[in-house]
Protein backbone atom coordinates (compact mmCIF):
# COMPACT_ATOMS: atom_id res chain seq x y z
CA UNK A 1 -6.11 28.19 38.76
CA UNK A 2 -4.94 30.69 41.47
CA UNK A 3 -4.66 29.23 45.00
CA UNK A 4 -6.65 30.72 47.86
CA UNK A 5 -4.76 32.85 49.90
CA UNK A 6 -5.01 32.78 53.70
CA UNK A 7 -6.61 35.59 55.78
CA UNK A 8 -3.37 36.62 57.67
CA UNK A 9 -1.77 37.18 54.08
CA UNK A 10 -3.81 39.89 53.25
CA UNK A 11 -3.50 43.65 55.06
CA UNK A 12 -5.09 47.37 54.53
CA UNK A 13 -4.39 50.03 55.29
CA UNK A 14 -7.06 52.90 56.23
CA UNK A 15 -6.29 56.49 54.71
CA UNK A 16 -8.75 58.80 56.46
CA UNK A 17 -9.26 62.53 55.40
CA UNK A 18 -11.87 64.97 57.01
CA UNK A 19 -13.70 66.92 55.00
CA UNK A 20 -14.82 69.30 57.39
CA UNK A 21 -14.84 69.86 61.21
CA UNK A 22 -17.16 71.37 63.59
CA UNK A 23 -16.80 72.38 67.49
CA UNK A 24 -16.20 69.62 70.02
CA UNK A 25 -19.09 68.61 72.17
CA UNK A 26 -18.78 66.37 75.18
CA UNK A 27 -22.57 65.54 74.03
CA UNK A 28 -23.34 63.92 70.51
CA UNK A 29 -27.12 65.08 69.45
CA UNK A 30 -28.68 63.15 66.63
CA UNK A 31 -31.10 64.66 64.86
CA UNK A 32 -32.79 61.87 62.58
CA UNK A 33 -33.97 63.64 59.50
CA UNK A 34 -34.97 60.11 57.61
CA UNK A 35 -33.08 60.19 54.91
CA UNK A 36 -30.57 57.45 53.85
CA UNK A 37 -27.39 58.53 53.68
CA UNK A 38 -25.54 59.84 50.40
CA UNK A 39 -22.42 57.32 48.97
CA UNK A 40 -20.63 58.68 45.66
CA UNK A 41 -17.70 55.87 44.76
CA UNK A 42 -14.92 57.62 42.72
CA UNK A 43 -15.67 54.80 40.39
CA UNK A 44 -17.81 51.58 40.24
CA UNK A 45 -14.78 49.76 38.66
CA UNK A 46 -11.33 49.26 39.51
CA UNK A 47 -8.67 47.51 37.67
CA UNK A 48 -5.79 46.20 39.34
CA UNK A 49 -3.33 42.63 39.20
CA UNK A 50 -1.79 40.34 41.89
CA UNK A 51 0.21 42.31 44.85
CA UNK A 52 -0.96 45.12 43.50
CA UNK A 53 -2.21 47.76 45.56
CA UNK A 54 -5.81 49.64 44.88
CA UNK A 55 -8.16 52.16 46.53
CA UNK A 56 -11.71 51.86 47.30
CA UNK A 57 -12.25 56.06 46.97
CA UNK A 58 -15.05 57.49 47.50
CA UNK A 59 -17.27 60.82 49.41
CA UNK A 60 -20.28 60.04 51.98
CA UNK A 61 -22.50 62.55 53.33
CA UNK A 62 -25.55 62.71 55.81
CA UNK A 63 -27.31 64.97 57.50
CA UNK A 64 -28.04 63.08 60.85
CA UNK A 65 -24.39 62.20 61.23
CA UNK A 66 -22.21 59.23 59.71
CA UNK A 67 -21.70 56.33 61.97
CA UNK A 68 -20.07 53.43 59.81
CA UNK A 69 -18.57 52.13 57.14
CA UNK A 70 -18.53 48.90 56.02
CA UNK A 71 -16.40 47.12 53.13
CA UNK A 72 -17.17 43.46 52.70
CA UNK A 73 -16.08 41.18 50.07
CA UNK A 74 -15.92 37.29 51.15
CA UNK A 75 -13.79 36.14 48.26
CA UNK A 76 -11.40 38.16 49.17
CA UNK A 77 -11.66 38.12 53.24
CA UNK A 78 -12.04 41.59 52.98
CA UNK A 79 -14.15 42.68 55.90
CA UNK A 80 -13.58 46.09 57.56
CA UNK A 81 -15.70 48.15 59.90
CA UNK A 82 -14.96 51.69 60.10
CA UNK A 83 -16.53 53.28 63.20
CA UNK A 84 -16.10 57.21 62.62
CA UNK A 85 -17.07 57.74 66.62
CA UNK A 86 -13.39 55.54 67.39
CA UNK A 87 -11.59 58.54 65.40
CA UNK A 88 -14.31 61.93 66.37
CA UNK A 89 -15.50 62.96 69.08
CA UNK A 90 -18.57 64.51 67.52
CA UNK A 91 -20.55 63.88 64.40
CA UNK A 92 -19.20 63.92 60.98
CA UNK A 93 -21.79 65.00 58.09
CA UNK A 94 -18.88 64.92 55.23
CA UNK A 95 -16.20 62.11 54.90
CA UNK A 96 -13.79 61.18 51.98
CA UNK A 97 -13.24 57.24 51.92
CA UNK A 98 -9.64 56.04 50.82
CA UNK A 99 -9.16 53.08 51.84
CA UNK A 100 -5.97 50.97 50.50
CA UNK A 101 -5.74 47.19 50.15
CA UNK A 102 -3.10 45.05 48.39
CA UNK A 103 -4.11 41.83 46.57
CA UNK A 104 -1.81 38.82 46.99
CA UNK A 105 0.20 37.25 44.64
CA UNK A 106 -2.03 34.55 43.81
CA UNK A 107 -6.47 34.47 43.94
CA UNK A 108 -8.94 32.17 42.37
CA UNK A 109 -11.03 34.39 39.88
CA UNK A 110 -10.31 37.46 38.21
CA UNK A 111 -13.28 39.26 39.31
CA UNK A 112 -14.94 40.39 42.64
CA UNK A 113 -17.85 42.63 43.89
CA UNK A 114 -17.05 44.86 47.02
CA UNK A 115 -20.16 46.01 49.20
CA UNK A 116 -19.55 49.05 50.45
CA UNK A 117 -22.39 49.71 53.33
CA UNK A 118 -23.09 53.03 55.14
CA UNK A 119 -24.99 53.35 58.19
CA UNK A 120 -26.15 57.03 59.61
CA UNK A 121 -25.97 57.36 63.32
CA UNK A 122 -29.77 57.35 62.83
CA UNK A 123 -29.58 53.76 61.85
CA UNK A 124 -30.55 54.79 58.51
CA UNK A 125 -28.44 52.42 55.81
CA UNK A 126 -26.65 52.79 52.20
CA UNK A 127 -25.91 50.28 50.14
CA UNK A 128 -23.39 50.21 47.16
CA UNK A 129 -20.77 48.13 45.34
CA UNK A 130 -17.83 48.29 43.10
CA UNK A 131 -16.23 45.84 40.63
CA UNK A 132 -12.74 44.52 41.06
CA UNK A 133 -11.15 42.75 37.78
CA UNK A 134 -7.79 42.11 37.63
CA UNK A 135 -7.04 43.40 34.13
CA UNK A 136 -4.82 46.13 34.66
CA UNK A 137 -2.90 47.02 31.58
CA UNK A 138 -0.16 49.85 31.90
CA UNK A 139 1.71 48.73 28.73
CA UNK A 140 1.08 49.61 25.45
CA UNK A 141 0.84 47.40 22.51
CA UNK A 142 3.94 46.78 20.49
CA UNK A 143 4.34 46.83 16.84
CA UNK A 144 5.72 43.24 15.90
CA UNK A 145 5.71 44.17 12.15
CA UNK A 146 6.24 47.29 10.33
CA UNK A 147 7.31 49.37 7.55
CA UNK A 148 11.27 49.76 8.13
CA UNK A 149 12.04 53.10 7.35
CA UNK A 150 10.62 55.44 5.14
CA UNK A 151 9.08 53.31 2.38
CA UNK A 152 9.26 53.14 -1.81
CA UNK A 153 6.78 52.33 -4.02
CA UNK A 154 7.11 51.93 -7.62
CA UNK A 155 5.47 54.46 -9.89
CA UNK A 156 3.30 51.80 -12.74
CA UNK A 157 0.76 53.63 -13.96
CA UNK A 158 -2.94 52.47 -13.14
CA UNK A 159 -1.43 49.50 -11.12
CA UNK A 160 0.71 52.15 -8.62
CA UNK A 161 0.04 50.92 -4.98
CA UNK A 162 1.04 51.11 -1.40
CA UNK A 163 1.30 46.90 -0.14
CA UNK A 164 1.11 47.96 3.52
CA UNK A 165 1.52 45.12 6.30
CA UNK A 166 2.07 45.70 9.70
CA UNK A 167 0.99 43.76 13.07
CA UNK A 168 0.75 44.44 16.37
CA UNK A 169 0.82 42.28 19.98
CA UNK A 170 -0.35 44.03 23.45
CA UNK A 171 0.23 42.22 26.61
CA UNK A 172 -3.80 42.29 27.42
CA UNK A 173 -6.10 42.66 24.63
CA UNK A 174 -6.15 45.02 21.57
CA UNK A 175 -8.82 47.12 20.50
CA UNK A 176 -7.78 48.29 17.49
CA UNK A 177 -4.65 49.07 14.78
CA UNK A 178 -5.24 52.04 12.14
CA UNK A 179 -3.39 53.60 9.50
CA UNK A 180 -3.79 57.25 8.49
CA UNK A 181 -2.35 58.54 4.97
CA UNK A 182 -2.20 62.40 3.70
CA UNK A 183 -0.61 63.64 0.68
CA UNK A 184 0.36 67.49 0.86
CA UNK A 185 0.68 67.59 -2.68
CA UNK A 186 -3.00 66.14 -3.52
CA UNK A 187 -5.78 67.63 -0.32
CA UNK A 188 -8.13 65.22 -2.29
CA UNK A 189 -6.34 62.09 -1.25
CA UNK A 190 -7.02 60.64 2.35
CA UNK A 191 -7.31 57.36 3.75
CA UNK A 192 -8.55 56.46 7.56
CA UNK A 193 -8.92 52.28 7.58
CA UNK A 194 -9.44 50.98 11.33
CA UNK A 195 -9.30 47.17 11.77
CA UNK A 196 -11.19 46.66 14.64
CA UNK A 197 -10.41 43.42 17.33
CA UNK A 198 -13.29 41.10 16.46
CA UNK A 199 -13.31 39.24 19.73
CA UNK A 200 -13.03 40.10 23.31
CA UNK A 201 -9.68 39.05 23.94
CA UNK A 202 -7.69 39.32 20.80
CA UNK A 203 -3.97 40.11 21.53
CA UNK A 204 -2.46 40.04 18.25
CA UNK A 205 -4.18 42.06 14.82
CA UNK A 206 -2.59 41.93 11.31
CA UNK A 207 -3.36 44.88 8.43
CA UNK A 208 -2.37 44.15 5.16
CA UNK A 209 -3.96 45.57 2.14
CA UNK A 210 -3.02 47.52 -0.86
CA UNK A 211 -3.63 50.97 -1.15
CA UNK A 212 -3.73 52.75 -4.40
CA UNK A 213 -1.79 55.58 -5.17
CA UNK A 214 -1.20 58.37 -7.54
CA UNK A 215 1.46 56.77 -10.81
CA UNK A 216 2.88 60.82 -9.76
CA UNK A 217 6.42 60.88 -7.84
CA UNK A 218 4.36 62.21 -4.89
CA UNK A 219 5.22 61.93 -1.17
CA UNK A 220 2.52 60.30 1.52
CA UNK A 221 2.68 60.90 4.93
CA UNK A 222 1.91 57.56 7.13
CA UNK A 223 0.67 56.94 10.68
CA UNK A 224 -0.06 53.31 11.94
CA UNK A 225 -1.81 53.47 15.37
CA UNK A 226 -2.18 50.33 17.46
CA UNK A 227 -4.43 51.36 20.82
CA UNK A 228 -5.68 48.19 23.27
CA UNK A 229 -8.80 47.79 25.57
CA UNK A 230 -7.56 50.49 28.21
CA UNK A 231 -6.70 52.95 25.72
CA UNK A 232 -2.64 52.38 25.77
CA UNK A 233 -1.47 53.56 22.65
CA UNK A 234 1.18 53.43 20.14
CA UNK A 235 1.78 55.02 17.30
CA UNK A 236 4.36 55.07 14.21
CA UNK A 237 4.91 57.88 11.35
CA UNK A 238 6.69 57.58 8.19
CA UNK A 239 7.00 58.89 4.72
CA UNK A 240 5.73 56.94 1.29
CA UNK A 241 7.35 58.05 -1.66
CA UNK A 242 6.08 57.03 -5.70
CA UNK A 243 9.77 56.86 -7.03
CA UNK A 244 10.88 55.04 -10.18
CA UNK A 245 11.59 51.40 -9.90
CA UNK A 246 14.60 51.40 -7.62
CA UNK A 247 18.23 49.03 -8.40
CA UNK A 248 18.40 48.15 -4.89
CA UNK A 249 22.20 47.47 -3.59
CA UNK A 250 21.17 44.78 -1.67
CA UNK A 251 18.53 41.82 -1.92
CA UNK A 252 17.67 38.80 0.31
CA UNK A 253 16.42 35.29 -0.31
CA UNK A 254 13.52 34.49 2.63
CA UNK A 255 13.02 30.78 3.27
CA UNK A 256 10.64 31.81 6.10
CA UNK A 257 7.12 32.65 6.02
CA UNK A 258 6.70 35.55 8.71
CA UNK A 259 7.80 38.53 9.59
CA UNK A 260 8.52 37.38 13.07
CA UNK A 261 11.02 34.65 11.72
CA UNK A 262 12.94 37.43 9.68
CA UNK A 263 13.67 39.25 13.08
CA UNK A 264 13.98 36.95 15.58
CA UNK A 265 17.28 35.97 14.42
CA UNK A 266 20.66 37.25 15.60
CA UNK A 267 22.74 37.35 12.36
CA UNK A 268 21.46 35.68 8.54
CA UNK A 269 18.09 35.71 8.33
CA UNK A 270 16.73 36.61 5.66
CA UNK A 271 20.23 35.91 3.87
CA UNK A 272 21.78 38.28 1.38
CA UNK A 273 22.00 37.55 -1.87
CA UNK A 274 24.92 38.91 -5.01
CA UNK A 275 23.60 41.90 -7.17
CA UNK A 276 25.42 41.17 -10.20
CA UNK A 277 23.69 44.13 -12.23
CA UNK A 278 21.38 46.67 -12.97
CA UNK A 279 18.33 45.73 -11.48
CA UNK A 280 19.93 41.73 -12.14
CA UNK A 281 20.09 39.41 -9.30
CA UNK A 282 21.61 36.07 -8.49
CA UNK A 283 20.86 33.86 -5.50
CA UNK A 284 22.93 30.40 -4.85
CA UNK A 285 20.98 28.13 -2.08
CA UNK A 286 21.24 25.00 -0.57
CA UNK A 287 17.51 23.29 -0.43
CA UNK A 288 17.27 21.07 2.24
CA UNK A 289 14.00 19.29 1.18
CA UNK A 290 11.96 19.10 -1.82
CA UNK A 291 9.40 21.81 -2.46
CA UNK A 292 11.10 24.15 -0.24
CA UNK A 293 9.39 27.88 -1.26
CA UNK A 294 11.62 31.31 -1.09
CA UNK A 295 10.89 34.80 -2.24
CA UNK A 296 13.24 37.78 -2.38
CA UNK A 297 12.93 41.21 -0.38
CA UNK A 298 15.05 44.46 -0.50
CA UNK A 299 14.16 44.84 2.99
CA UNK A 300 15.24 42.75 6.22
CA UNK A 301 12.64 42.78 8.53
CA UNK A 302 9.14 42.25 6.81
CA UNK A 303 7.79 40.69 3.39
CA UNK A 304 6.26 44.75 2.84
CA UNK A 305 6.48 46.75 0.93
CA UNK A 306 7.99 45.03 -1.44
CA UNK A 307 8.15 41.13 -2.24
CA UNK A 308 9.66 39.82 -4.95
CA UNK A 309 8.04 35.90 -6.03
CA UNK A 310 6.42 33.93 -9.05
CA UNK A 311 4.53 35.33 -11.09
CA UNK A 312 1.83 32.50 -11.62
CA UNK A 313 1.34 33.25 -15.07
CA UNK A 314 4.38 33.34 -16.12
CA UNK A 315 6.12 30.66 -14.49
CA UNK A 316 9.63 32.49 -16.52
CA UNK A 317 8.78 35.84 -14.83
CA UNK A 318 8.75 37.56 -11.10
CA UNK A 319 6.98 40.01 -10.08
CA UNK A 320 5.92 41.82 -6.84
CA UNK A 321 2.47 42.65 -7.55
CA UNK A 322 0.56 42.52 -4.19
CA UNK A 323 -1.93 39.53 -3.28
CA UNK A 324 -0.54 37.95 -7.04
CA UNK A 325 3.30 36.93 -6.10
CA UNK A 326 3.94 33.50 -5.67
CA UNK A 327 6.39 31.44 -3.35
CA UNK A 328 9.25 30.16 -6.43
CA UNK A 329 8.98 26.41 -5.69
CA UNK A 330 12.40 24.51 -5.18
CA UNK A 331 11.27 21.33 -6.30
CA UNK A 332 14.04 18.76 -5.07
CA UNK A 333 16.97 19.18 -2.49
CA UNK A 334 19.90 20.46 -3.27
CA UNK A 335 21.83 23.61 -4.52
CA UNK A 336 20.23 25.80 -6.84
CA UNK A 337 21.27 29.06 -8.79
CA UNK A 338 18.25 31.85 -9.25
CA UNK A 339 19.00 34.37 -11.58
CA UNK A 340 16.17 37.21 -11.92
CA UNK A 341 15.74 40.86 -13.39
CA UNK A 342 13.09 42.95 -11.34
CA UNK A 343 13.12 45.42 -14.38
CA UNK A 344 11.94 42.76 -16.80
CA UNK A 345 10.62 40.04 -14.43
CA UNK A 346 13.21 37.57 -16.25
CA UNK A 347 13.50 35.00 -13.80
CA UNK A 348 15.78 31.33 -14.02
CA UNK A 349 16.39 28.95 -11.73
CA UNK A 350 18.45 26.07 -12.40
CA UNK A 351 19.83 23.06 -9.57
CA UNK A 352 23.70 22.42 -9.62
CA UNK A 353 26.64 21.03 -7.91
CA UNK A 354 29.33 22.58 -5.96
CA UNK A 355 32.65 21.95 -6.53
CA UNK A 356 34.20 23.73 -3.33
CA UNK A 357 36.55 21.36 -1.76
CA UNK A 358 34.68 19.59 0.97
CA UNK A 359 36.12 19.54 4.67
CA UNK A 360 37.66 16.40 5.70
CA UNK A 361 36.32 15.12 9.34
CA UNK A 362 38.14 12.08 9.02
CA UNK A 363 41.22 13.31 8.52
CA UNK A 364 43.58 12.63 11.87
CA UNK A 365 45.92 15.33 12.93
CA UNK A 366 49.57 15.17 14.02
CA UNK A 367 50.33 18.26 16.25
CA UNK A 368 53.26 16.91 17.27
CA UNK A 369 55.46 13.27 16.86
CA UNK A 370 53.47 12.35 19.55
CA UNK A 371 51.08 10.09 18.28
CA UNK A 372 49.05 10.38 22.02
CA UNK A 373 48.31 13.92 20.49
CA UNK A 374 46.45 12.78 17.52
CA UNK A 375 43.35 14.09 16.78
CA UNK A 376 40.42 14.11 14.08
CA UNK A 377 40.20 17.21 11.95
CA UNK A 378 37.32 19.30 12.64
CA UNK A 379 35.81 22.76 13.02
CA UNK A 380 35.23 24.99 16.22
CA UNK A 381 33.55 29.01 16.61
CA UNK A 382 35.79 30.40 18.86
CA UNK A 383 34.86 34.13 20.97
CA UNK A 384 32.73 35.93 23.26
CA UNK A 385 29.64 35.21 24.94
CA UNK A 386 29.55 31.48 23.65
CA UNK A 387 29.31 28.92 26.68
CA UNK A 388 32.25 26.27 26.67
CA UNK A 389 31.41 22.71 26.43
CA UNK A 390 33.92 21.01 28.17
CA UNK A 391 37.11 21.98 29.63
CA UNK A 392 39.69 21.20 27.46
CA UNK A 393 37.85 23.40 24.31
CA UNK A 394 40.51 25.22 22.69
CA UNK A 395 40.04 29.17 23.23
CA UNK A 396 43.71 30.69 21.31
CA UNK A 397 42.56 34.28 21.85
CA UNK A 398 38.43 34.91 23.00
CA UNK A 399 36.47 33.47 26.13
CA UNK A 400 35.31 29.96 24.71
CA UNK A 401 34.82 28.03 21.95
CA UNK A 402 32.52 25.32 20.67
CA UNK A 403 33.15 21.82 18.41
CA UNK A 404 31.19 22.21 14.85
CA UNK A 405 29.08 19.09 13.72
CA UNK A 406 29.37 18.44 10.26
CA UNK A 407 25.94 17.15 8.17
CA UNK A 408 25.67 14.15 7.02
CA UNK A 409 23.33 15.15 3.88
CA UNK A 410 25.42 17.96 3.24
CA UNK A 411 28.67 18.06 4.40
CA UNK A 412 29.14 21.86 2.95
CA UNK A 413 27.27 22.60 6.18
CA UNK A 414 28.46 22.43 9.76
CA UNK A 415 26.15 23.39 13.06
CA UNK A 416 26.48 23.33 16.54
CA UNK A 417 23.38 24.39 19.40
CA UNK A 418 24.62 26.27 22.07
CA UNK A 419 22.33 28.63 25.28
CA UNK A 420 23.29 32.26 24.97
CA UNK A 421 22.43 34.66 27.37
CA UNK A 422 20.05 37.45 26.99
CA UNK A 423 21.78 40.71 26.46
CA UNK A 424 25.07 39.09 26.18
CA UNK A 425 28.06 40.66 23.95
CA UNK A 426 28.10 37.68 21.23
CA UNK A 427 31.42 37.66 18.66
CA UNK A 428 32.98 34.74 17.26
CA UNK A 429 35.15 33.08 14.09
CA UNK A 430 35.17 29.93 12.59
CA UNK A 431 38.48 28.06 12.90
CA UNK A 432 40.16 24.55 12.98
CA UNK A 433 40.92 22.77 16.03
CA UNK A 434 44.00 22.65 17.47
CA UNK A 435 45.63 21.90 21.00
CA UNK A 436 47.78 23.85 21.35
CA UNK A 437 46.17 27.19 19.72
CA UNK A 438 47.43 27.77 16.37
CA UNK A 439 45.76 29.46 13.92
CA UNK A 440 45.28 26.99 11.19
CA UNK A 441 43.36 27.20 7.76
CA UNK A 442 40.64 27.28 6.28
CA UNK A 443 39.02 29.99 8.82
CA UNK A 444 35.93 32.03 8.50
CA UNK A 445 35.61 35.37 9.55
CA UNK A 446 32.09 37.66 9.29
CA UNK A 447 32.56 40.76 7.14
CA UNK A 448 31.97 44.11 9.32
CA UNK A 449 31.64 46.49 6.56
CA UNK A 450 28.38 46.71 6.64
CA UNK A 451 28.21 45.76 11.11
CA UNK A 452 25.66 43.42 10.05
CA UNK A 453 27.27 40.08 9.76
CA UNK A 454 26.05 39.35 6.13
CA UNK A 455 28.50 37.15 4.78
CA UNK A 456 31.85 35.20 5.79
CA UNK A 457 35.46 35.94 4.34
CA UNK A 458 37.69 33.15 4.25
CA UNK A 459 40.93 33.18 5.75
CA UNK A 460 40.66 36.90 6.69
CA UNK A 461 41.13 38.44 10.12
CA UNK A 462 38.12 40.57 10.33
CA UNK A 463 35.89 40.71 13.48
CA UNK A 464 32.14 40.21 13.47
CA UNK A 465 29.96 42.89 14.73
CA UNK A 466 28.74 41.46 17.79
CA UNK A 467 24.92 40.54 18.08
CA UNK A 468 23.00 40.59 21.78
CA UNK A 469 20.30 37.60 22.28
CA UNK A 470 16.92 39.06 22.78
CA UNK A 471 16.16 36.11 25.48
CA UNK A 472 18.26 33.76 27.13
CA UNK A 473 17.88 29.99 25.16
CA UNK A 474 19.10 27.65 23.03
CA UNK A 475 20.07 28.70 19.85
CA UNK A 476 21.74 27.37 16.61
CA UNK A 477 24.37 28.35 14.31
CA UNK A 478 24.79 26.75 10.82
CA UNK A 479 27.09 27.65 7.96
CA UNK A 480 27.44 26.97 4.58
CA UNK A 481 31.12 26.99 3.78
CA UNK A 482 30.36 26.83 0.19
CA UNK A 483 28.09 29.64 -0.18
CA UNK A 484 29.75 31.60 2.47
CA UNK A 485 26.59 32.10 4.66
CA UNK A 486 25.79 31.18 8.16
CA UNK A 487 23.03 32.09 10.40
CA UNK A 488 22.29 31.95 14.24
CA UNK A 489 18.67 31.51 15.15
CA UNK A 490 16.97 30.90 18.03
CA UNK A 491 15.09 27.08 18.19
CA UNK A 492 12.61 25.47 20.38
């Protein structure tokens, strides 16, 4: 809860405007003509947030002359007195209120009621009152998941349809997300789906359903609209085009079961995977418990449009049928070889054992004949933007450089946890130790052919693409030397 905030803390400031004049008079004549006088707030309701300023606006009129103003709210020791004969010198029949205030940084409740009182130099009186929440929204919701692109579907006759998913997150509360479809090619075909926020305070709304769509090799044009309590909207367009089924030149494995873990990562999640032929497919992965579930997708940041998993029945098959794909079910730890065919939905998966040589951490090193020198073999990432653990971290070329852990279940895999910095130039290479710099084998490099960091080269001098943290924390990087994979996530 908010702390009450002391009286001195708090200030306005008075914004006075005439609305019309008349002749000065040393002599102020009140006629009373019995009538109350007239108070039109600009609005009954104002939003606003902590140290924020707002405005309590409003026109007053009265026909014997106003004499004060009055705004009074105890809550938040708001208690001014405007007396129109301090500023005029004869009566004033027409007055525009603006007076500013500015909230402090911290209050007890999130609502208050403002009397606003108005008394005629008749001693006639007008009550009225505004509400003050502090809601204020001024940022738009944000799409957290969405179509990437423009998107494909597969043309398959009767069973031709549109798996849309998308999600959105606003900062207050959501009223609604939307999705509008038009095809210029068929005027008959139009779809208008709203998914409206089913509580008061719902900040996060996920669409997915599967629209049907012409078997035709037809174009759809696509709007998603995400709009939140205050009306702050956003919107997204993109094109959906029937195609034959596509070979697609690159495929990922997903061990994750959200969109938000496919994106929050800085480099090999999801992780690619080899495409060994038309439309044929082969994934090797390391399983690090039993039962562990994956599922393949042609795009990076989202399980839609398409989604590639069991087909559950045909346990020999995949398929990416919408709201009928299965997880494939890894069903003890270790490394396993998928093969599938998204043409014929052949689909194997078989467990086996790596024969890469494995890294040697108890191995001691002899830098020089002096045996004080001696070290234990092991593994460092060595660049930019990485923090240094401890002063004597060997850094041959980069900024810094951090030791590699190797696991003890799998020693194919080393790690390390390390902070990086939000919006920090991140670039690194995976080397051996050594004290005195040299650059020793086996070393890992990221390929930047594609600037995406997909896969590591071994003993090649290539230079990752660097990646930029989205938030400063603690993240971790693990590698498969083996498979030739690493990824740097953020964790907990």
């Amino acid at each position: 809860m908010r702390t009450r905030f002391m009286r001195n803390a708090l200030y306005g400031s008075l914004l006075l405007s005439v609305f019309s004049l008349y002749g000065c008079s040393n002599e102020m004549e009140v006629q009373d003509d019995g009538q109350k006088p007239v108070l039109n707030l600009t609005t009954d309701h104002i939003r606003s947030d902590y140290g924020r300023e707002f405005k309590i606006e409003g026109k007053i009129s009265d026909q014997s002359g106003i004499r004060f103003i009055r705004l009074e709210c105890p809550d938040l020791f708001l208690d001014k007195t405007i007396d129109l004969l301090q500023y005029y010198s004869e009566p004033q029949y027409e007055y525009n209120l603006s007076y500013a205030f500015t909230l402090p940084e911290e209050l007890e409740k999130t609502d208050y009621t403002i009397k606003v009182t108005v008394t005629d130099l008749s001693g006639e009186v007008t009550e009225g009152s505004l509400l003050l929440t502090l809601d204020l929204d001024e940022e738009s919701p944000v799409f957290t998941a969405f179509p990437e692109g423009n998107v494909t579907v597969f043309s398959k006759g009767d069973r031709t349809a549109l798996n849309l998913h998308f999600a959105a997150q606003d900062n207050k509360s959501l009223s609604y997300i939307a999705v509008d479809m038009l095809c210029s090619s068929n005027p008959d075909f139009v779809v208008n789906d709203t998914l409206w926020a089913s509580e008061a305070n719902t900040s996060l709304l996920d669409y997915m359903k599967s629209i049907p769509l012409s078997a035709d090799y037809l174009n759809y044009d696509c709007k998603i609209t995400a709009m939140d309590k205050q009306n702050n909207k956003t919107e997204k367009n993109f094109t959906v085009s029937v195609t034959a089924l596509s070979d697609y030149t690159k495929m990922y494995l997903a061990d994750v079961d959200n969109a938000e873990a496919l994106t929050s990562d800085l480099l090999g999640v999801p992780m690619l995977i080899d495409h060994v032929g038309e439309f044929q497919y082969e994934a090797r992965y390391y399983s690090k418990a039993p039962n562990t579930e994956i599922r393949f997708i042609p795009q990076k940041t989202d399980f839609s449009p398409v989604c590639f998993g069991l087909d559950p029945d045909d346990p020999t098959k995949i398929t990416d049928a919408f709201g009928l794909a299965e997880p494939i079910i890894l069903p003890e730890k270790g490394y396993y070889k998928v093969s599938f065919n998204i043409q014929t939905g052949d689909l194997n998966v078989e467990k086996y054992t790596p024969d890469t040589e494995v890294l040697d951490y108890t191995k001691t090193m002899h830098p020089d004949s002096n045996p004080v020198n001696d070290y234990l073999f092991h593994m460092v990432i060595s660049g930019n933007g990485l923090p240094t653990n401890s002063p004597d971290t060997w850094s041959p070329n980069w900024a810094c450089s951090l030791p590699l852990e190797q696991d003890q279940d799998n020693k194919y895999i080393l790690y390390t946890e390390m902070t990086l910095q939000k919006g920090a130039d991140v670039r690194f290479g995976i080397y051996p130790f050594h004290p005195w710099g040299w650059w020793l084998e086996p070393a890992w490099h990221f390929e930047n052919i594609s600037g995406e960091n997909e896969y590591l080269i071994t003993n090649n001098s290539m230079e990752m693409t660097s990646v930029r943290p989205k938030f400063t924390g603690t993240y971790r990087f693990e590698m498969d030397y083996h498979l030739c994979r690493a990824k740097l996530y953020p964790v907990e």
